[in-house]
C-alpha atoms as a PDB file:
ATOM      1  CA  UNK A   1       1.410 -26.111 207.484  1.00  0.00           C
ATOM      2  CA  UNK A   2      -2.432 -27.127 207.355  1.00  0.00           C
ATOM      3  CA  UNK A   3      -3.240 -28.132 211.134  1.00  0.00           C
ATOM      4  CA  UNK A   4      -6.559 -30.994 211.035  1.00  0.00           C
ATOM      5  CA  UNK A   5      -6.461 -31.803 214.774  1.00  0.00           C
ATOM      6  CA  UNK A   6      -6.249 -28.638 217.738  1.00  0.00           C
ATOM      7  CA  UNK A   7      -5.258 -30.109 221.245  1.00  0.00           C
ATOM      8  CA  UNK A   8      -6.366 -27.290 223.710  1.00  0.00           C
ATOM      9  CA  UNK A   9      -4.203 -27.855 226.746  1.00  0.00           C
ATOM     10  CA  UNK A  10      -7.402 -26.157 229.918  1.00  0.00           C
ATOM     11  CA  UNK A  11      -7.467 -25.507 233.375  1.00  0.00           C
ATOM     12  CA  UNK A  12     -10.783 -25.004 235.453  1.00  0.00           C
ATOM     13  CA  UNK A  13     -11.034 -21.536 234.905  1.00  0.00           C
ATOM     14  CA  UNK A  14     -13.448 -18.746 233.271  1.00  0.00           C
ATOM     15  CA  UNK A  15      -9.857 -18.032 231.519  1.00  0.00           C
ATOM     16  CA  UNK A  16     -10.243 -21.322 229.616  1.00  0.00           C
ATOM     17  CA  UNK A  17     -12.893 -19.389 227.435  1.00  0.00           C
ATOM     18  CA  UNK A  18     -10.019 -17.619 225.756  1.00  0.00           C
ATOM     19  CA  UNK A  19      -8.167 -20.365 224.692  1.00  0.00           C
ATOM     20  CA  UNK A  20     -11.293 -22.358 223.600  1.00  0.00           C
ATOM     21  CA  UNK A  21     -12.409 -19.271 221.525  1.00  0.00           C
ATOM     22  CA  UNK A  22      -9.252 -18.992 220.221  1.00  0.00           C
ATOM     23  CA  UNK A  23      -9.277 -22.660 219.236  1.00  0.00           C
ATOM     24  CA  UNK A  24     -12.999 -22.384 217.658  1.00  0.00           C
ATOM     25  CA  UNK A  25     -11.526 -19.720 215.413  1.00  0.00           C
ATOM     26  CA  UNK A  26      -8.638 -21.408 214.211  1.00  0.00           C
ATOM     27  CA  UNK A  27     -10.741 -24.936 213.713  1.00  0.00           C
ATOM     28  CA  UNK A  28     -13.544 -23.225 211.472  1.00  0.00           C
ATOM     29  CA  UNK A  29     -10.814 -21.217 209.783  1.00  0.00           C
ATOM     30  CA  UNK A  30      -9.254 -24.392 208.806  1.00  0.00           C
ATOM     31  CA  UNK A  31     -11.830 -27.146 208.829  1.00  0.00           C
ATOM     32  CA  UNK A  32      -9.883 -28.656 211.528  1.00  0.00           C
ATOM     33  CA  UNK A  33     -11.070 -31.098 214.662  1.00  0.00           C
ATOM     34  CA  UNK A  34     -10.800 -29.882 218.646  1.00  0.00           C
ATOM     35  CA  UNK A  35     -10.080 -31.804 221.588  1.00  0.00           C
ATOM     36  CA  UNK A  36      -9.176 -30.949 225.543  1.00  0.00           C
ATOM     37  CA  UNK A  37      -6.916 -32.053 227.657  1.00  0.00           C
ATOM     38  CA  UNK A  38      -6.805 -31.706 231.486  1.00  0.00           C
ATOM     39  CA  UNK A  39      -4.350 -32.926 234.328  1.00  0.00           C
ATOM     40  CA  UNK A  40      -5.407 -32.467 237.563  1.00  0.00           C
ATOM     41  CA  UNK A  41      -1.646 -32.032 238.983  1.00  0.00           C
ATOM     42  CA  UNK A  42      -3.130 -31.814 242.926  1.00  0.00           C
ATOM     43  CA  UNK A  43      -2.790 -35.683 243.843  1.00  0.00           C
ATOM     44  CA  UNK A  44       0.558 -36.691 241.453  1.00  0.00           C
ATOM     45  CA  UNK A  45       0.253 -39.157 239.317  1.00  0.00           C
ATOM     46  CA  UNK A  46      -2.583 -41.671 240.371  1.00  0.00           C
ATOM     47  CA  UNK A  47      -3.212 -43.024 236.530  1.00  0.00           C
ATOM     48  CA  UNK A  48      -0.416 -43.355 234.115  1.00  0.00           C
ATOM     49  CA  UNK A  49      -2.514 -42.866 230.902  1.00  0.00           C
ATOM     50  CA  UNK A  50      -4.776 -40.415 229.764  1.00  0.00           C
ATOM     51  CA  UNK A  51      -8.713 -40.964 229.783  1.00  0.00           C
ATOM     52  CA  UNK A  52     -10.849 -39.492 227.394  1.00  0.00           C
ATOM     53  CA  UNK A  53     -14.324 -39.043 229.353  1.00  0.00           C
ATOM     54  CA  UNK A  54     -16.293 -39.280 226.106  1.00  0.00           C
ATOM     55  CA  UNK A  55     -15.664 -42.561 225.506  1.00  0.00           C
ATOM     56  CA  UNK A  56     -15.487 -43.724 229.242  1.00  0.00           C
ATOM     57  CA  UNK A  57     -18.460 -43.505 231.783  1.00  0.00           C
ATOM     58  CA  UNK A  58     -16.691 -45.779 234.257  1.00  0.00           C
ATOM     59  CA  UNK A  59     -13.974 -44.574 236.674  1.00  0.00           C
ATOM     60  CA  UNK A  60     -12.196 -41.493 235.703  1.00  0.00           C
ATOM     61  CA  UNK A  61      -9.338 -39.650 237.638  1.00  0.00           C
ATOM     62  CA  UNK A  62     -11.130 -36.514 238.139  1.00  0.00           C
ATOM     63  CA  UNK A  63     -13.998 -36.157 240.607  1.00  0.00           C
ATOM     64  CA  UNK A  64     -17.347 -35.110 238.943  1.00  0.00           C
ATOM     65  CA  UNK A  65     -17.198 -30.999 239.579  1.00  0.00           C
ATOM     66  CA  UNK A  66     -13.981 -30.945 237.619  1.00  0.00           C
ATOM     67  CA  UNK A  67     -15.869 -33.375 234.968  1.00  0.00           C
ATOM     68  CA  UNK A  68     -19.312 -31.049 234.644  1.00  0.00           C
ATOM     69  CA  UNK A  69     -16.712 -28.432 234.355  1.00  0.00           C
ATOM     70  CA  UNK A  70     -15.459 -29.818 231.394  1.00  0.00           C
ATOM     71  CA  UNK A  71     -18.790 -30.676 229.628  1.00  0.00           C
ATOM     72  CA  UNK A  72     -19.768 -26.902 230.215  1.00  0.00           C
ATOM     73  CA  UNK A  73     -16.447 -25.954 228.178  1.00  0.00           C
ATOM     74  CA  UNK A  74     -17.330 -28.382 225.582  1.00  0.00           C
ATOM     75  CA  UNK A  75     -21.216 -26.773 225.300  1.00  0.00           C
ATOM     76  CA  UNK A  76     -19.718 -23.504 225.339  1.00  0.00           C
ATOM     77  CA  UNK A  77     -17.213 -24.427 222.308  1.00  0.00           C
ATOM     78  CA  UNK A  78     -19.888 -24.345 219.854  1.00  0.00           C
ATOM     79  CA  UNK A  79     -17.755 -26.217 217.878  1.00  0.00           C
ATOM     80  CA  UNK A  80     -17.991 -30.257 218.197  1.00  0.00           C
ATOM     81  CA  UNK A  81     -14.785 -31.701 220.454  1.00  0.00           C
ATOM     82  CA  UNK A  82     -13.219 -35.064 219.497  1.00  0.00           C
ATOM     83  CA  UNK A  83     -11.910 -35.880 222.635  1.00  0.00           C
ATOM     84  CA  UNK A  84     -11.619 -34.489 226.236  1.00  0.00           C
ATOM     85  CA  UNK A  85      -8.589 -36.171 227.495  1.00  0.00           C
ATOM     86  CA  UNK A  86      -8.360 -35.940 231.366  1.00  0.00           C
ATOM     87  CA  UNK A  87      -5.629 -37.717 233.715  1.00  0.00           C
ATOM     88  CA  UNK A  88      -3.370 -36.737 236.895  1.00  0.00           C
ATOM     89  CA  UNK A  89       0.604 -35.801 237.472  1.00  0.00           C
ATOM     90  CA  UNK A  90       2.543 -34.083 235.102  1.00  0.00           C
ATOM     91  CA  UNK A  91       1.457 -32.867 231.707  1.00  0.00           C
ATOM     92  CA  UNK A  92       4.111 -33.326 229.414  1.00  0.00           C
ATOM     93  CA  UNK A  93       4.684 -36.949 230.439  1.00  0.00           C
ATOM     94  CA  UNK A  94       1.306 -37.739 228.761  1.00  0.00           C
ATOM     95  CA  UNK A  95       1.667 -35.403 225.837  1.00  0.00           C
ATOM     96  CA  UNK A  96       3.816 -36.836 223.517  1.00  0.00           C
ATOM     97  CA  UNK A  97       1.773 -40.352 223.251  1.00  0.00           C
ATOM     98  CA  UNK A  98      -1.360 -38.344 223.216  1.00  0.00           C
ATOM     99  CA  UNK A  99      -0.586 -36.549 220.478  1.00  0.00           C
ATOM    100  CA  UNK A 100       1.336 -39.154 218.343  1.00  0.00           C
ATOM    101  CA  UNK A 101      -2.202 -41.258 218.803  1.00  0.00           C
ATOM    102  CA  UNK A 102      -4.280 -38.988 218.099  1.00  0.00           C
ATOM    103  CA  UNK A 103      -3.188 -37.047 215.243  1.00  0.00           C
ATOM    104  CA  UNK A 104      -2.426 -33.909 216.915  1.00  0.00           C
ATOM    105  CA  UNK A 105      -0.913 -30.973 215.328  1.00  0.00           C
ATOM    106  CA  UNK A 106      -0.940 -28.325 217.273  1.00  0.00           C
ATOM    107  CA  UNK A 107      -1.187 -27.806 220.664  1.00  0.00           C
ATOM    108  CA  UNK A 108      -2.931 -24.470 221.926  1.00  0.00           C
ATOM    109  CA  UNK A 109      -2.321 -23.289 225.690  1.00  0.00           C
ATOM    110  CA  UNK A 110      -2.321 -20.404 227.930  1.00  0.00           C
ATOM    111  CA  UNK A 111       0.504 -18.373 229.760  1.00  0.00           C
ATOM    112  CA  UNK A 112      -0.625 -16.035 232.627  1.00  0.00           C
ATOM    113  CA  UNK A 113       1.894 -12.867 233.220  1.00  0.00           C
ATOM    114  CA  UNK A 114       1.344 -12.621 236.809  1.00  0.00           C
ATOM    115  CA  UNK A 115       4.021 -13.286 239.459  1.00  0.00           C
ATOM    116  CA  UNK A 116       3.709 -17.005 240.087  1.00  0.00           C
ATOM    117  CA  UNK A 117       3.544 -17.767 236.764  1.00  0.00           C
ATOM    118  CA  UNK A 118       6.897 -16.540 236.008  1.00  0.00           C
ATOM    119  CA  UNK A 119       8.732 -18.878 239.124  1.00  0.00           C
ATOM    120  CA  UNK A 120       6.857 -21.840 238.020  1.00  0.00           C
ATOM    121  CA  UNK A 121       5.802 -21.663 233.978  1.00  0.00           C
ATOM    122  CA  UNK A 122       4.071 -24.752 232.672  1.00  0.00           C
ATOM    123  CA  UNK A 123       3.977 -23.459 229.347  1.00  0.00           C
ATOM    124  CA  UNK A 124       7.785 -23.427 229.214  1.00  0.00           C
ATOM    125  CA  UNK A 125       7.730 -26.683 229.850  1.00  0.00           C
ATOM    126  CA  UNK A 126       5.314 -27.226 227.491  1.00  0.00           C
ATOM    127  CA  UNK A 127       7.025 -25.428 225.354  1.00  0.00           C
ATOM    128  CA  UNK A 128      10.572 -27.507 226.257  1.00  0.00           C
ATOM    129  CA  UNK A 129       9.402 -31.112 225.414  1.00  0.00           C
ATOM    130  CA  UNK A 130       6.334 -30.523 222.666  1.00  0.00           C
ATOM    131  CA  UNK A 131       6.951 -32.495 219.371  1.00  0.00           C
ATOM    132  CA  UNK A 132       4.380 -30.431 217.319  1.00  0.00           C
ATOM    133  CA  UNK A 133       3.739 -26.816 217.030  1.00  0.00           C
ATOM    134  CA  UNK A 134       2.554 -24.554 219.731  1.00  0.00           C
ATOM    135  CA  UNK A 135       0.099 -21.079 220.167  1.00  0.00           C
ATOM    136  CA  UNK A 136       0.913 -20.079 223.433  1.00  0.00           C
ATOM    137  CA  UNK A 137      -2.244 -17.425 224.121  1.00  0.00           C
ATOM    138  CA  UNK A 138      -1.484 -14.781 227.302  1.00  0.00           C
ATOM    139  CA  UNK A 139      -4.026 -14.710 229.480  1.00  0.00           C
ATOM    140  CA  UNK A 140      -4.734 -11.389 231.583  1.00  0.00           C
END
């Protein structure tokens, strides 16, 4: 399968750097376009659709330390980003439409192998619902 469109599923973390390198290979490698997605998961679900900050200025559902955060992920890509989706609640509600709209085929995301990530996994989840292929990347 030729992938042309890399959704990179991020957190706020240094870890992020991983999967975004990861990404940068894989889109160079294959001619193929980036883009980010975030959910901020802390409030539930305050907008029902995902905004992509790069085409809006006006009022986004992230504050502005989670969207410099973002911007500093998308300079350190080195690679140019399409989109940098952002919303609140639950990830894999949004996905689906996301990536049906967008082109998307294949989503990249990260799996930590610490304790809390094996009670509560949101990459099986991911994993459980995801219409296109996925690169699940463990993170140390």
């Amino acid at each position: 399968m030729e992938y042309r469109h890399i959704l990179v599923a991020v957190e706020l973390s240094d870890d992020t750097k991983i999967l975004i390198d990861r990404a940068t290979f894989f889109a160079d490698k294959l001619d193929a376009g980036i883009s980010f997605v975030y959910i901020d998961g802390t409030h539930g679900e305050i907008y029902p659709e995902l905004v992509d900050i790069q085409e809006n200025d006006g009022d986004l559902p992230i504050n502005q330390d989670a969207v410099n955060h973002l911007k500093d992920f998308e300079a350190y890509a080195k690679h140019p980003i399409k989109h940098i989706f952002v919303g609140t609640g639950d990830l894999n509600d949004k996905l689906k439409n996301t990536i049906s709209e967008n082109n998307v085929d294949l989503l990249m995301c990260g799996h930590h192998h610490d304790f809390w990530h094996k009670l509560i996994s949101h990459s099986k989840q991911i994993i459980d619902t995801s219409p296109i292929d996925i690169l699940v990347v463990p993170m140390e």
